[in-house]
C-alpha atoms as a PDB file:
ATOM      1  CA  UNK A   1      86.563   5.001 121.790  1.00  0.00           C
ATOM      2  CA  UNK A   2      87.408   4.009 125.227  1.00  0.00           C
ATOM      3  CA  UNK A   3      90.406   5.585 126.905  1.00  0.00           C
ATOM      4  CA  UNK A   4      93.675   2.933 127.002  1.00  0.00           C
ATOM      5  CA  UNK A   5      94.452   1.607 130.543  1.00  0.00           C
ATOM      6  CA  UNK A   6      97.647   3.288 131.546  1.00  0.00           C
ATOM      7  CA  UNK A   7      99.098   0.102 131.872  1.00  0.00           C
ATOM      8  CA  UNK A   8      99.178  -0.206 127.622  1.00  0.00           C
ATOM      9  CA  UNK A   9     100.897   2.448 127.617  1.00  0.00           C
ATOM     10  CA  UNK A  10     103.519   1.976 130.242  1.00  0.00           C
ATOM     11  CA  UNK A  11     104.555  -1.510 128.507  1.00  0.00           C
ATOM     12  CA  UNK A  12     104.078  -0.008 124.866  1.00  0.00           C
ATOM     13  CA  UNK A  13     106.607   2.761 125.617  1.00  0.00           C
ATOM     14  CA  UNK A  14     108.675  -0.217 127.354  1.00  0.00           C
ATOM     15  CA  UNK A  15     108.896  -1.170 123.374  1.00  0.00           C
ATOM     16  CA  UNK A  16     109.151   1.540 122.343  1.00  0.00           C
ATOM     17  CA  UNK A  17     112.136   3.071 123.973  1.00  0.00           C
ATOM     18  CA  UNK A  18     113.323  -0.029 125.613  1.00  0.00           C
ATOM     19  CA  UNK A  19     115.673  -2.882 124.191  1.00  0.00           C
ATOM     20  CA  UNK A  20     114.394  -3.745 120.621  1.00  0.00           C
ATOM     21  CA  UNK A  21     114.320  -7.229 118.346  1.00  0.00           C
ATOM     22  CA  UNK A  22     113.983 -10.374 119.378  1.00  0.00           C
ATOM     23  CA  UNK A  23     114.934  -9.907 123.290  1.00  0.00           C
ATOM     24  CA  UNK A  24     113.335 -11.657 126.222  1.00  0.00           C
ATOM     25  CA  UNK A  25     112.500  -8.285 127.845  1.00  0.00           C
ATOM     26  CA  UNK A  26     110.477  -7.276 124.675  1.00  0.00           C
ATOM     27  CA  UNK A  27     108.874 -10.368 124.806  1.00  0.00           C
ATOM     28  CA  UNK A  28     108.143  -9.431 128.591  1.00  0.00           C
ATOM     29  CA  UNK A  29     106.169  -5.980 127.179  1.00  0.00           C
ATOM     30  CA  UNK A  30     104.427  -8.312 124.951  1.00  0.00           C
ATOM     31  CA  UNK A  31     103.146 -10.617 127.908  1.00  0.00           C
ATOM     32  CA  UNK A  32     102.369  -7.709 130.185  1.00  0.00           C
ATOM     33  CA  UNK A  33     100.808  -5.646 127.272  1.00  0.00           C
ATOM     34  CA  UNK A  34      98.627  -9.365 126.827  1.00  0.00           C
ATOM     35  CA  UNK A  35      97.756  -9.172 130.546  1.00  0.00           C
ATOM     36  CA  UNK A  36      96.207  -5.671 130.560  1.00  0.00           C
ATOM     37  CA  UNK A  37      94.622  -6.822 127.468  1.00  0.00           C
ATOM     38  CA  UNK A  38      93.211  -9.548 129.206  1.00  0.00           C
ATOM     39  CA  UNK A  39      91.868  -7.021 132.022  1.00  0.00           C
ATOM     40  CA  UNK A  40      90.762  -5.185 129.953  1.00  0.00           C
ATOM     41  CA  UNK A  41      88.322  -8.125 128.094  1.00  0.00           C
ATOM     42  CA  UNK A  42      90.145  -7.543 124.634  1.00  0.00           C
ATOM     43  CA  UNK A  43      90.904 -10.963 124.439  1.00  0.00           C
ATOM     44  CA  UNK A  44      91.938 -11.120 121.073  1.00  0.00           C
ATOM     45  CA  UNK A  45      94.309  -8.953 121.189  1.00  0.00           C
ATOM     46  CA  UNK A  46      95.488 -10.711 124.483  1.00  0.00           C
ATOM     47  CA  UNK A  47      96.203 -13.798 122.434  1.00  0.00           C
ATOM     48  CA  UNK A  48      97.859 -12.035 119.840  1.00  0.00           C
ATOM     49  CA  UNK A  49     100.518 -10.356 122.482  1.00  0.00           C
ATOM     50  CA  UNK A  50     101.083 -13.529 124.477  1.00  0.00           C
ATOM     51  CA  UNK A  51     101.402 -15.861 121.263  1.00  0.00           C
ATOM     52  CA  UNK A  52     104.012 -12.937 119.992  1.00  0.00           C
ATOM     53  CA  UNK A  53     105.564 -13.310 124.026  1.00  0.00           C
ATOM     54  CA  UNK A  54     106.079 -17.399 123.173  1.00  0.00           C
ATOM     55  CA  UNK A  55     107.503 -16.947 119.981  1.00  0.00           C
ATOM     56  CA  UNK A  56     110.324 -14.570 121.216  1.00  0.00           C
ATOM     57  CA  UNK A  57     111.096 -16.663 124.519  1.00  0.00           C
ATOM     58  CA  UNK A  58     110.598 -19.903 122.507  1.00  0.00           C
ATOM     59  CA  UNK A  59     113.691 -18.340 120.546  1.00  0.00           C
ATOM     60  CA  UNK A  60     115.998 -16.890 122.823  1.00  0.00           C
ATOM     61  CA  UNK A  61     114.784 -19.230 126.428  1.00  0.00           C
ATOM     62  CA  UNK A  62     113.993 -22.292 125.068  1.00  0.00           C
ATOM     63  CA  UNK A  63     110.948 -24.161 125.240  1.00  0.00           C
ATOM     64  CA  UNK A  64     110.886 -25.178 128.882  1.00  0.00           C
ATOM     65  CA  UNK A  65     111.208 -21.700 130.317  1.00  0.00           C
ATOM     66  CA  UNK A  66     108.558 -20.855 133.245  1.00  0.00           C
ATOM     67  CA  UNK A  67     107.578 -17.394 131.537  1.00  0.00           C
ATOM     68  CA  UNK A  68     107.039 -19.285 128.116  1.00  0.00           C
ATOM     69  CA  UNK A  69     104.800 -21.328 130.540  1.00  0.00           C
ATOM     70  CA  UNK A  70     103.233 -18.152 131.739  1.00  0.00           C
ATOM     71  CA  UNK A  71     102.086 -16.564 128.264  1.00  0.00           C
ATOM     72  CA  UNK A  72     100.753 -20.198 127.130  1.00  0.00           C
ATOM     73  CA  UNK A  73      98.130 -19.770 131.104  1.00  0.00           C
ATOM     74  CA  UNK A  74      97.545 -15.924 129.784  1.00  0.00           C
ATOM     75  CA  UNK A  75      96.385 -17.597 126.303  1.00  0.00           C
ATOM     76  CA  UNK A  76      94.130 -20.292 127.697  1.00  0.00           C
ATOM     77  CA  UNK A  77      92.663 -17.362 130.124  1.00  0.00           C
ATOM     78  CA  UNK A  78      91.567 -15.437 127.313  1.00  0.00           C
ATOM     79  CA  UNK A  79      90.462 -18.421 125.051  1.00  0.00           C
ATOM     80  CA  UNK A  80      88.719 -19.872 128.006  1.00  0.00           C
ATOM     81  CA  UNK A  81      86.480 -16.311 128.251  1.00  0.00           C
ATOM     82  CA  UNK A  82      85.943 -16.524 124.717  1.00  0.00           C
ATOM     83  CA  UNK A  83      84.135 -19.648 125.274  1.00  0.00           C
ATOM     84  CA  UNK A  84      86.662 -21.782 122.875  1.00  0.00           C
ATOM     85  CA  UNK A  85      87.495 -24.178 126.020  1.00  0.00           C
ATOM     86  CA  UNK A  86      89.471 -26.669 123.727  1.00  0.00           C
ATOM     87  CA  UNK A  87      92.072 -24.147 122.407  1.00  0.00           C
ATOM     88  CA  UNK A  88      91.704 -22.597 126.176  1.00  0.00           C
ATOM     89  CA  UNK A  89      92.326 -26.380 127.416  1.00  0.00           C
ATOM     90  CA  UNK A  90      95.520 -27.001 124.990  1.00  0.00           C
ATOM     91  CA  UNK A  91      97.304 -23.755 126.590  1.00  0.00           C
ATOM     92  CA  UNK A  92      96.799 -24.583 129.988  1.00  0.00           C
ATOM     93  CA  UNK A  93      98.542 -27.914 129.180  1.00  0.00           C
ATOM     94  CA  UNK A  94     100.709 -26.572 127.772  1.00  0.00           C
ATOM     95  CA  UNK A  95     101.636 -24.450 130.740  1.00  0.00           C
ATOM     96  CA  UNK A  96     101.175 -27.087 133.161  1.00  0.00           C
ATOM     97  CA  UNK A  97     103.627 -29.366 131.504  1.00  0.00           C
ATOM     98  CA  UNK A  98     106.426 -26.956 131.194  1.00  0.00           C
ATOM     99  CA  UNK A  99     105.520 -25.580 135.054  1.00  0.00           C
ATOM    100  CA  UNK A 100     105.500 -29.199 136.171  1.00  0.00           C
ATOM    101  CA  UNK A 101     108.795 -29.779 134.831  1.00  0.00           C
ATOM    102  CA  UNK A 102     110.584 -26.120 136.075  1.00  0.00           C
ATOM    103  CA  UNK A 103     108.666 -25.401 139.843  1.00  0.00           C
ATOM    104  CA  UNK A 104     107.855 -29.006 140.648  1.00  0.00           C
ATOM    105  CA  UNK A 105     104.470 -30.684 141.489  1.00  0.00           C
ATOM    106  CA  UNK A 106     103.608 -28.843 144.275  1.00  0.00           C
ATOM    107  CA  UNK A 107     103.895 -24.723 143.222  1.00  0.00           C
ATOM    108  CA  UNK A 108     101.136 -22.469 143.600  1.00  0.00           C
ATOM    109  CA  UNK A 109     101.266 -21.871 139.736  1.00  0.00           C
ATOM    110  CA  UNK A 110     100.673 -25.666 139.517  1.00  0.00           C
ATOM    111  CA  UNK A 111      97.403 -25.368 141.378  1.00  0.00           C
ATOM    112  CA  UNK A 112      96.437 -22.432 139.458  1.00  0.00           C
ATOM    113  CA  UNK A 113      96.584 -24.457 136.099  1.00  0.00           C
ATOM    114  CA  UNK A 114      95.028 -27.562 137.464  1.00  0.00           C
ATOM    115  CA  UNK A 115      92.090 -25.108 138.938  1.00  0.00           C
ATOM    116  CA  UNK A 116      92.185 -23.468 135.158  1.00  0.00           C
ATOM    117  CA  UNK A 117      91.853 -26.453 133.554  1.00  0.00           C
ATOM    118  CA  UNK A 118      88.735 -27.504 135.798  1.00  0.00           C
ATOM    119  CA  UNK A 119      86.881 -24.689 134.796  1.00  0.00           C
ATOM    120  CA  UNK A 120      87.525 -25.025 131.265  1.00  0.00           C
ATOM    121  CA  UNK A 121      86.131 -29.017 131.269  1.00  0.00           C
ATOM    122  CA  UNK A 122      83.596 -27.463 133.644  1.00  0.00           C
ATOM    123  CA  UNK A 123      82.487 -25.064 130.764  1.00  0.00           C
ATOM    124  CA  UNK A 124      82.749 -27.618 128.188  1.00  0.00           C
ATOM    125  CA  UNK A 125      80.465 -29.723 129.826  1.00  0.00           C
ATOM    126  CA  UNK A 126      83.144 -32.088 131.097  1.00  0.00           C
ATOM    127  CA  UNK A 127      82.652 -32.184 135.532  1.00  0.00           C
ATOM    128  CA  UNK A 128      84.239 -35.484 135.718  1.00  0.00           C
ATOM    129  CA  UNK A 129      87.646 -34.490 134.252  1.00  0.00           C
ATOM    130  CA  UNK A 130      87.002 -30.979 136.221  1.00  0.00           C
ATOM    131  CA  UNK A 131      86.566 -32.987 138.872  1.00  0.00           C
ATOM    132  CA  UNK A 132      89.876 -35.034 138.507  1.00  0.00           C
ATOM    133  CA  UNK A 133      91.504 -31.219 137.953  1.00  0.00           C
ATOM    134  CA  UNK A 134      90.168 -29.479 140.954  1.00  0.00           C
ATOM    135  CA  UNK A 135      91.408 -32.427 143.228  1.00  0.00           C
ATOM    136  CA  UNK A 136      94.874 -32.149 141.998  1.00  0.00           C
ATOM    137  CA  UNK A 137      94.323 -28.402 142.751  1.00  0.00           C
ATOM    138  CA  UNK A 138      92.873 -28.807 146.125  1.00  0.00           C
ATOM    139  CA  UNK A 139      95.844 -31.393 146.942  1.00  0.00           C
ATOM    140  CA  UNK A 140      98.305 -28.479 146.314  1.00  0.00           C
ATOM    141  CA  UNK A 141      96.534 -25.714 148.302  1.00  0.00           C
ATOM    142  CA  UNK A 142      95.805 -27.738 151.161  1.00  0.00           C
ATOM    143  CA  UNK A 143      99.642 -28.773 151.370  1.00  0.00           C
ATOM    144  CA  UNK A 144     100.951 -25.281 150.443  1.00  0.00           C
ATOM    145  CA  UNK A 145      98.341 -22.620 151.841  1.00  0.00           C
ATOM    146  CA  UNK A 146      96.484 -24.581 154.693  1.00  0.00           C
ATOM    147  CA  UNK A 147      93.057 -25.757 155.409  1.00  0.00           C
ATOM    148  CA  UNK A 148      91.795 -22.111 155.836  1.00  0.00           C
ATOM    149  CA  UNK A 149      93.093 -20.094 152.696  1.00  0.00           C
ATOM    150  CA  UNK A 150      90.610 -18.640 150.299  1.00  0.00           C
ATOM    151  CA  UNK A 151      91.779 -20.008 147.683  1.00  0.00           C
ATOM    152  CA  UNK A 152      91.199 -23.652 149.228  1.00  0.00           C
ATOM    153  CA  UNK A 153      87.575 -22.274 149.636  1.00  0.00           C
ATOM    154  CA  UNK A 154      87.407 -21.330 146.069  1.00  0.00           C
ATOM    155  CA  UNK A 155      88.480 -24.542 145.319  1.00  0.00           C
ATOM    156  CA  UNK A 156      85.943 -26.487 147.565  1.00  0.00           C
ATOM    157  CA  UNK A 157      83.435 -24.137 145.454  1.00  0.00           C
ATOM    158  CA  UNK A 158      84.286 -25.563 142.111  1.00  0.00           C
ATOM    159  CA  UNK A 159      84.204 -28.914 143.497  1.00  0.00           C
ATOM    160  CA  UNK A 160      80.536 -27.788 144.292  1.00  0.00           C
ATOM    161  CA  UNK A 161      79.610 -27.037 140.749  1.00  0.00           C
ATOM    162  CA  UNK A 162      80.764 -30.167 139.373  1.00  0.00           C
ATOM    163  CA  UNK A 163      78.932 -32.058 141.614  1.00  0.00           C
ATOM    164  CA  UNK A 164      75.964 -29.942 140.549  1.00  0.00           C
ATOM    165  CA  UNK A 165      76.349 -30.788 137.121  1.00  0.00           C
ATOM    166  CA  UNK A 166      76.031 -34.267 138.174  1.00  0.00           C
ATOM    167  CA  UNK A 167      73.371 -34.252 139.991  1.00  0.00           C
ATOM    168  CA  UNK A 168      75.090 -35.164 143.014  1.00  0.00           C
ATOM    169  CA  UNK A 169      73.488 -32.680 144.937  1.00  0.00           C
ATOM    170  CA  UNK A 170      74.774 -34.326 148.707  1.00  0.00           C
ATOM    171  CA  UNK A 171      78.462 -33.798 147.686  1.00  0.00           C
ATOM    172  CA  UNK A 172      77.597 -30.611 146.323  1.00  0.00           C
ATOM    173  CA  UNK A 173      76.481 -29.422 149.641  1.00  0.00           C
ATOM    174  CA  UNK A 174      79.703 -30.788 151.285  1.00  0.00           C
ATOM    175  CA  UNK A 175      81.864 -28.408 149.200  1.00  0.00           C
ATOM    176  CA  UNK A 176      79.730 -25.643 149.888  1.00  0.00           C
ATOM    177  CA  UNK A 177      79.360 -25.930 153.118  1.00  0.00           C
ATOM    178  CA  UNK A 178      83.434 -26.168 153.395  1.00  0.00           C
ATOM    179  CA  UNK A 179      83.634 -23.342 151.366  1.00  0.00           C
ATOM    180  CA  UNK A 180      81.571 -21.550 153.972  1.00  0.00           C
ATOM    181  CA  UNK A 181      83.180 -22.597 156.775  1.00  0.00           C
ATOM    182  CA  UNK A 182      86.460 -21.150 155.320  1.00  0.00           C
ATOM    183  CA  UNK A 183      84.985 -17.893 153.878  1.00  0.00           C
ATOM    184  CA  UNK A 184      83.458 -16.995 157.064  1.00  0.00           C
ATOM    185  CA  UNK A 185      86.187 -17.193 159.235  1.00  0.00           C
ATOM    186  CA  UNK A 186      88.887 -15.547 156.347  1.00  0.00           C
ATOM    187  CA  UNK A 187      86.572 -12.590 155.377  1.00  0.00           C
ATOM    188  CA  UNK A 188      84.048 -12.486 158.304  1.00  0.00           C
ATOM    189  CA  UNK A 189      80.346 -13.000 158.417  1.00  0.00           C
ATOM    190  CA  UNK A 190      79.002  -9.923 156.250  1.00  0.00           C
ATOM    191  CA  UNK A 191      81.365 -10.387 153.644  1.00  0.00           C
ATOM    192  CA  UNK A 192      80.101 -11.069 149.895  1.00  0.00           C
ATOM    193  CA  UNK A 193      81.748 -13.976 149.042  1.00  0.00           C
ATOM    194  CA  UNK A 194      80.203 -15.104 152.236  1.00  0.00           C
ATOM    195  CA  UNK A 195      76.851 -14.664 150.321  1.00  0.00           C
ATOM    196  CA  UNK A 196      77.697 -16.523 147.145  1.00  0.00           C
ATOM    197  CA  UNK A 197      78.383 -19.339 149.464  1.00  0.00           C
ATOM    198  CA  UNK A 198      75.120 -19.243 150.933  1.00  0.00           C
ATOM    199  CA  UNK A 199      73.393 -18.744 148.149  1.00  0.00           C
ATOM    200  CA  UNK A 200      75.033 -21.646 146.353  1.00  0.00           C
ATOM    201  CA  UNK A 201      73.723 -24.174 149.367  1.00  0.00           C
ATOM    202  CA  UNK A 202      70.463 -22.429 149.191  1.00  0.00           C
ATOM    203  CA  UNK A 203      70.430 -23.513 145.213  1.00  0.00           C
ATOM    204  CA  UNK A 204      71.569 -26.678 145.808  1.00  0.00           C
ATOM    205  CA  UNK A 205      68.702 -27.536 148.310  1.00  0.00           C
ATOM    206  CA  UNK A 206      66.161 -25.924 146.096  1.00  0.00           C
ATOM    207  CA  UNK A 207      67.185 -28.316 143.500  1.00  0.00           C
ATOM    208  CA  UNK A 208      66.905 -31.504 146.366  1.00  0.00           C
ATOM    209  CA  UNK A 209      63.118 -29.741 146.828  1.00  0.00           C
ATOM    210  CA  UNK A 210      64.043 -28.766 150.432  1.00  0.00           C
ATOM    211  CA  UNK A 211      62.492 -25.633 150.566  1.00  0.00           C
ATOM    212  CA  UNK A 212      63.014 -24.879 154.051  1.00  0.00           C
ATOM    213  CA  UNK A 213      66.543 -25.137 153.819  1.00  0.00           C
ATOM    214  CA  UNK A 214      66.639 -23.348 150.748  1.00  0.00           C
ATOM    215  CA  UNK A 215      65.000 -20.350 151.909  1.00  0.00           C
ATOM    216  CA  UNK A 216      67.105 -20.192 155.372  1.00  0.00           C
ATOM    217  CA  UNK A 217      70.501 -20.168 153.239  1.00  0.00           C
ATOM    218  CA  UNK A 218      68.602 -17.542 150.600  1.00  0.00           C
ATOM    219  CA  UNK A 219      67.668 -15.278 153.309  1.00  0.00           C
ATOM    220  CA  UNK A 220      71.221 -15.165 154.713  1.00  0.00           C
ATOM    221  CA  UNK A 221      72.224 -14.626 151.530  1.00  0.00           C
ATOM    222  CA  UNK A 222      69.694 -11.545 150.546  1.00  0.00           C
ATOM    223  CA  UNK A 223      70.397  -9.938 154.028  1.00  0.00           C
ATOM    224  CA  UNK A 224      74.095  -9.491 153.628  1.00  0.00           C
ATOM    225  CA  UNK A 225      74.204  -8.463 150.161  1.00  0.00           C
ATOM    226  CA  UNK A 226      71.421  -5.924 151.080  1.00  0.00           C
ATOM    227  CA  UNK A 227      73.170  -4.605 153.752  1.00  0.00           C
ATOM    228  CA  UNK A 228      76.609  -4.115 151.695  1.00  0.00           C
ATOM    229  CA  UNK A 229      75.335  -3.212 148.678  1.00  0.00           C
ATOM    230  CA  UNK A 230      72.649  -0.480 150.018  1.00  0.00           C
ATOM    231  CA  UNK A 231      69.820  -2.404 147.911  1.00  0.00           C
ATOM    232  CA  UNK A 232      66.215  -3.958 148.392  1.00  0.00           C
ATOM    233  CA  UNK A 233      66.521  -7.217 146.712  1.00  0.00           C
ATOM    234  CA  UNK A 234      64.133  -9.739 146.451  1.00  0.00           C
ATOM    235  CA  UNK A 235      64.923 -13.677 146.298  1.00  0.00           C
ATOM    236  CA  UNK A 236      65.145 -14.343 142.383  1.00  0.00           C
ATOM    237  CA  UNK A 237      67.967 -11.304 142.294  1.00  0.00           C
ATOM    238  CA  UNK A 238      69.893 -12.498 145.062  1.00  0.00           C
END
């Protein structure tokens, strides 16, 4: 059996020792015990701790408390990895409702669950309404963080995708590209994300059947993570 991350035990003994019953702060072990859960890919046991956060705060907070809102995102994380998008989906909204309502339209947790939600459509086969979810996300970011932030670029990414699932291989390219554009000048030119975003404009032009293009993105791609990960790599592992 695997050793426990230190962090279980630090918030177990937090219930242990700490305030006992139906408290906020135990339901505040339960949440963090969910997030190292989460970390640790035990996602069921994630749910379980988070669900047991909600039912505390539901109790003692009320229902429109930001943390309740922040157990209901840690729920639809680990849902969302176990593949069941829907339940994943009806967390999320959950969360974004009650965040909506408590930080206002324009928080960074906002854009978080508006990004979340994206990927779970995007997993469930959904791009359009990811889509819809990633430009409410973007909208955010851009307003809050600036036109060069990372997470902007990670949000131009899954733009990207959905467009890929589409077959609109043009716009996919666009998002790419800005996601470049971003990650080159916030991490620098030999950086790894830096690769994944060359390798995802080198995929999308394969698709298009522009191989020349393809392979010049590819090769920037195979050099960098060859030269930072200390390994020969050939094209199809890249």
């Amino acid at each position: 059996m695997r050793d426990p991350d230190p962090s279980v035990y630090v918030w177990a003994w937090a219930l242990v020792f700490g305030v006992v019953g139906g408290h906020p702060d135990v339901a505040s072990s339960y949440n963090n015990l969910g997030l190292a859960f989460l970390g640790r890919g035990e996602y069921d046991n994630a749910i379980a701790y988070h669900e047991k956060a909600v039912g505390i705060w539901m109790e003692t907070l009320g229902p429109e408390h930001p943390r309740i809102a922040t157990a209901y995102h840690g729920t639809g994380t680990a849902y969302d990895k176990k593949g069941i998008y829907g339940r994943a989906i009806i967390n999320y909204e959950e969360a974004l409702a009650i965040w909506l309502k408590t930080l206002g339209p324009n928080h960074p947790d906002v854009a978080t669950c508006y990004n979340n939600l994206g990927l779970a459509h995007d997993n469930k086969d959904e791009p359009e309404k990811a889509i819809a979810f990633y430009e409410k996300s973007l909208a955010i970011r851009l307003k809050t963080l600036g036109d060069d932030h990372p997470d902007v670029a990670i949000t131009y990414n899954n733009l990207g995708a959905s467009h890929i699932r589409k077959k609109e291989f043009d716009q996919a390219i666009g998002y790419f590209q800005k996601d470049l554009a971003i990650m080159l000048k916030a991490r620098g030119a030999e950086h790894l994300s830096v690769a994944t975003s060359h390798h995802d404009i080198g995929t999308v032009y394969a698709a298009k059947g522009d191989k020349e293009a393809a392979m010049t993105s590819l090769l920037k791609a195979k050099a960098i993570r060859e030269k930072k990960l200390g390994l020969k790599l050939s094209l199809i592992h890249i």
